[in-house]
C-alpha atoms as a PDB file:
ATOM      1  CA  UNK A   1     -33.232  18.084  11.533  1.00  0.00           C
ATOM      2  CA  UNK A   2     -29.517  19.564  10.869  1.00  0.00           C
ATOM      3  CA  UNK A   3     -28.006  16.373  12.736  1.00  0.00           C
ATOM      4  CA  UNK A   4     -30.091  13.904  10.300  1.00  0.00           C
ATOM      5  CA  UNK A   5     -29.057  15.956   7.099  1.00  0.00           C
ATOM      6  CA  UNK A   6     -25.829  15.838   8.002  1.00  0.00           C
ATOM      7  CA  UNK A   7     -25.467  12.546   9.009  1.00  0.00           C
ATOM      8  CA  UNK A   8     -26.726  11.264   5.091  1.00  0.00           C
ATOM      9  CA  UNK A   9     -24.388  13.651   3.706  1.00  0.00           C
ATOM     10  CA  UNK A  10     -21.812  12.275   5.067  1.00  0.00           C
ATOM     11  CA  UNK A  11     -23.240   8.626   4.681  1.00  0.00           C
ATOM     12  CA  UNK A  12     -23.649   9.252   1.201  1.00  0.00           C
ATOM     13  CA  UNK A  13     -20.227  11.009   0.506  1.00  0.00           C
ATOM     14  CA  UNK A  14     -18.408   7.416   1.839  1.00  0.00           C
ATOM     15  CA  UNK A  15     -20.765   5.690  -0.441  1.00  0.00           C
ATOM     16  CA  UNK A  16     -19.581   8.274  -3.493  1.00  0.00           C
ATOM     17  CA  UNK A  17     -15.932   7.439  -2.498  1.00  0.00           C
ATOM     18  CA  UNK A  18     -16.846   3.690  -1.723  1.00  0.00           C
ATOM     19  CA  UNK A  19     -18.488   2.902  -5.839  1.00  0.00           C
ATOM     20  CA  UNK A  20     -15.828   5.235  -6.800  1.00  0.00           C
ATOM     21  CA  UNK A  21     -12.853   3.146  -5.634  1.00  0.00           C
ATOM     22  CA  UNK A  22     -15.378  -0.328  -6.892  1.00  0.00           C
ATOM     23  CA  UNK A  23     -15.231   1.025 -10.028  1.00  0.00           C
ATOM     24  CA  UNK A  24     -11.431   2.810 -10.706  1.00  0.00           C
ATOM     25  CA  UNK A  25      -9.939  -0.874  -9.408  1.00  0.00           C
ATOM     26  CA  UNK A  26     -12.341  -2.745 -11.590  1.00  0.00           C
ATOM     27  CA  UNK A  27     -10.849  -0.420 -14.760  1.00  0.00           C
ATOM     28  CA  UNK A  28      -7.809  -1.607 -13.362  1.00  0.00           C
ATOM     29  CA  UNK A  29      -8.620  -5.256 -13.345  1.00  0.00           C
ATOM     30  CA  UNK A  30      -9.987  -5.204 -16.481  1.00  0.00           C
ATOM     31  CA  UNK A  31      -7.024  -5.985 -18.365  1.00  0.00           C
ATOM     32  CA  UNK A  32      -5.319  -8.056 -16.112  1.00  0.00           C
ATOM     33  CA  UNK A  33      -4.820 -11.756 -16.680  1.00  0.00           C
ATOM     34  CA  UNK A  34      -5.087 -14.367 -14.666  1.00  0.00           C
ATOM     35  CA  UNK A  35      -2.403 -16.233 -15.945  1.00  0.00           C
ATOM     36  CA  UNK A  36       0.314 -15.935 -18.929  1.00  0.00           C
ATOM     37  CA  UNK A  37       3.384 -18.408 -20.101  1.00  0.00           C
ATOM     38  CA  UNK A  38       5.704 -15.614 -21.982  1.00  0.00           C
ATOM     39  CA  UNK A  39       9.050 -16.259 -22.976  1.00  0.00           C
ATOM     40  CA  UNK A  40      11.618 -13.737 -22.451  1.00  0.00           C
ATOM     41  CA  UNK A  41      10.425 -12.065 -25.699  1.00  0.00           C
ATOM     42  CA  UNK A  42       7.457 -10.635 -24.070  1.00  0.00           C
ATOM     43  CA  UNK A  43       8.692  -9.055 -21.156  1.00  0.00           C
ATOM     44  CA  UNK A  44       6.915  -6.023 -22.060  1.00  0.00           C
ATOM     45  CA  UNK A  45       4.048  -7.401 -21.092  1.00  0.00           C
ATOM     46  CA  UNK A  46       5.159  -9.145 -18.395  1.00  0.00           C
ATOM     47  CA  UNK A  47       6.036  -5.768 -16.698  1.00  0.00           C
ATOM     48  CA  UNK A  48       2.667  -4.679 -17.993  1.00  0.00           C
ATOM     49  CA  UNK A  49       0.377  -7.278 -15.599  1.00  0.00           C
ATOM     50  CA  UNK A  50       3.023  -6.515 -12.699  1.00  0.00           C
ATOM     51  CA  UNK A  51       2.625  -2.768 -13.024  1.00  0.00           C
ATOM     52  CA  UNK A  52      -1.354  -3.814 -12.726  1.00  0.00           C
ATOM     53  CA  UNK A  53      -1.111  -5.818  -9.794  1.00  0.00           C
ATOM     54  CA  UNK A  54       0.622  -3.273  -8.190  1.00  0.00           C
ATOM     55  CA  UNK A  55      -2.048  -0.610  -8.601  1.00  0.00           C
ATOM     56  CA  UNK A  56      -4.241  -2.857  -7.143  1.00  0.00           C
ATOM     57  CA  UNK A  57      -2.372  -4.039  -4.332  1.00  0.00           C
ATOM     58  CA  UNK A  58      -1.939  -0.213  -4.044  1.00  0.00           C
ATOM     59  CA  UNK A  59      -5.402   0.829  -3.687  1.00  0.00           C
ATOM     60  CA  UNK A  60      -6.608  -2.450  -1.491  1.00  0.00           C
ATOM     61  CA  UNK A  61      -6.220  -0.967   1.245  1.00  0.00           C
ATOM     62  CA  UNK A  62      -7.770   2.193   1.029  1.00  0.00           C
ATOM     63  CA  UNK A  63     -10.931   0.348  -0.222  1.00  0.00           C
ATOM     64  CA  UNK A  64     -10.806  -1.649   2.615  1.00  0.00           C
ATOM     65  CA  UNK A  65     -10.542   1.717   5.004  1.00  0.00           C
ATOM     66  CA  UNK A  66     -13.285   2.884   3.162  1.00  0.00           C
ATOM     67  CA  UNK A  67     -15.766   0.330   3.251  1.00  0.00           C
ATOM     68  CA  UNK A  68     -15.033   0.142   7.530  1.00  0.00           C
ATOM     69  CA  UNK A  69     -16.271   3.737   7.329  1.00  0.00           C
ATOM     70  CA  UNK A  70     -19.035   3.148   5.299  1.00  0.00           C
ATOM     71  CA  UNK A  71     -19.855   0.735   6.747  1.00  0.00           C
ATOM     72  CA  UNK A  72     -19.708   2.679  10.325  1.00  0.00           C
ATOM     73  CA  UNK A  73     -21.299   5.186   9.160  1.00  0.00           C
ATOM     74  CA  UNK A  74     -24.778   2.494   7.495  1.00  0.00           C
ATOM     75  CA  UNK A  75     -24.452   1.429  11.408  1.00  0.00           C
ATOM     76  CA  UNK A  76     -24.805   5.048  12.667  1.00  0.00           C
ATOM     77  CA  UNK A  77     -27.794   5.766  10.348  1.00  0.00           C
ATOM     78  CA  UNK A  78     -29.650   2.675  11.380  1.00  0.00           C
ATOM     79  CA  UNK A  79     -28.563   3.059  14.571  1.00  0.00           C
ATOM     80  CA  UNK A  80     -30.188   6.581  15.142  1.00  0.00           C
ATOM     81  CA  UNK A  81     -33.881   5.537  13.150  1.00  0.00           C
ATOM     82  CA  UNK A  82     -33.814   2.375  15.800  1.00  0.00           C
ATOM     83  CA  UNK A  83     -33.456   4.994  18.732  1.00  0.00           C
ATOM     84  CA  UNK A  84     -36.129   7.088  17.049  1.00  0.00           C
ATOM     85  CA  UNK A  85     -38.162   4.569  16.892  1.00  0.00           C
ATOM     86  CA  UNK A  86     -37.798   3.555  20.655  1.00  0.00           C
ATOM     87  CA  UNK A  87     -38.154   7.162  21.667  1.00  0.00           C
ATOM     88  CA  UNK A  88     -41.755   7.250  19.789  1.00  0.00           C
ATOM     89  CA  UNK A  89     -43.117   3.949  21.788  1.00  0.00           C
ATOM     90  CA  UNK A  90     -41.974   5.010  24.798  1.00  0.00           C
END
């Protein structure tokens, strides 16, 4: 029973980390626009949406790495109730 509590601990800390990263890049994407004409006036803001995009492109990435694991792990887990379930008919 150890091995089955651990292994949704650790499911569910990827998932914690997984919604975690959804949600801090989706604060950053919140003010980001899709597209702006500024003339040299507003380069402010210009440097603004590129700082943005750069936190993003910063944290792809590591949401990517983290939903492999997750996703690794949601195979593991399903994995080991399909063998338990194989074991039982046998």
């Amino acid at each position: 029973m150890t091995m089955v509590l651990g292994m949704w601990a650790v499911w569910a800390a990827l998932m914690l980390i997984l919604v975690a990263l959804y949600i801090y890049r989706s604060q950053l994407e919140r003010n980001e626009e899709d597209q702006i004409f500024l003339d040299d006036a507003f380069d402010h803001v210009k440097n603004a949406q590129q700082a943005i995009v750069a936190k993003v492109n910063k944290i792809q990435p590591v949401l990517r790495g983290s939903m492999i694991l997750t996703g690794m792990a949601t195979v593991f887990v399903v994995g080991y109730y399909v063998m338990d379930v194989v074991k039982q008919f046998k």
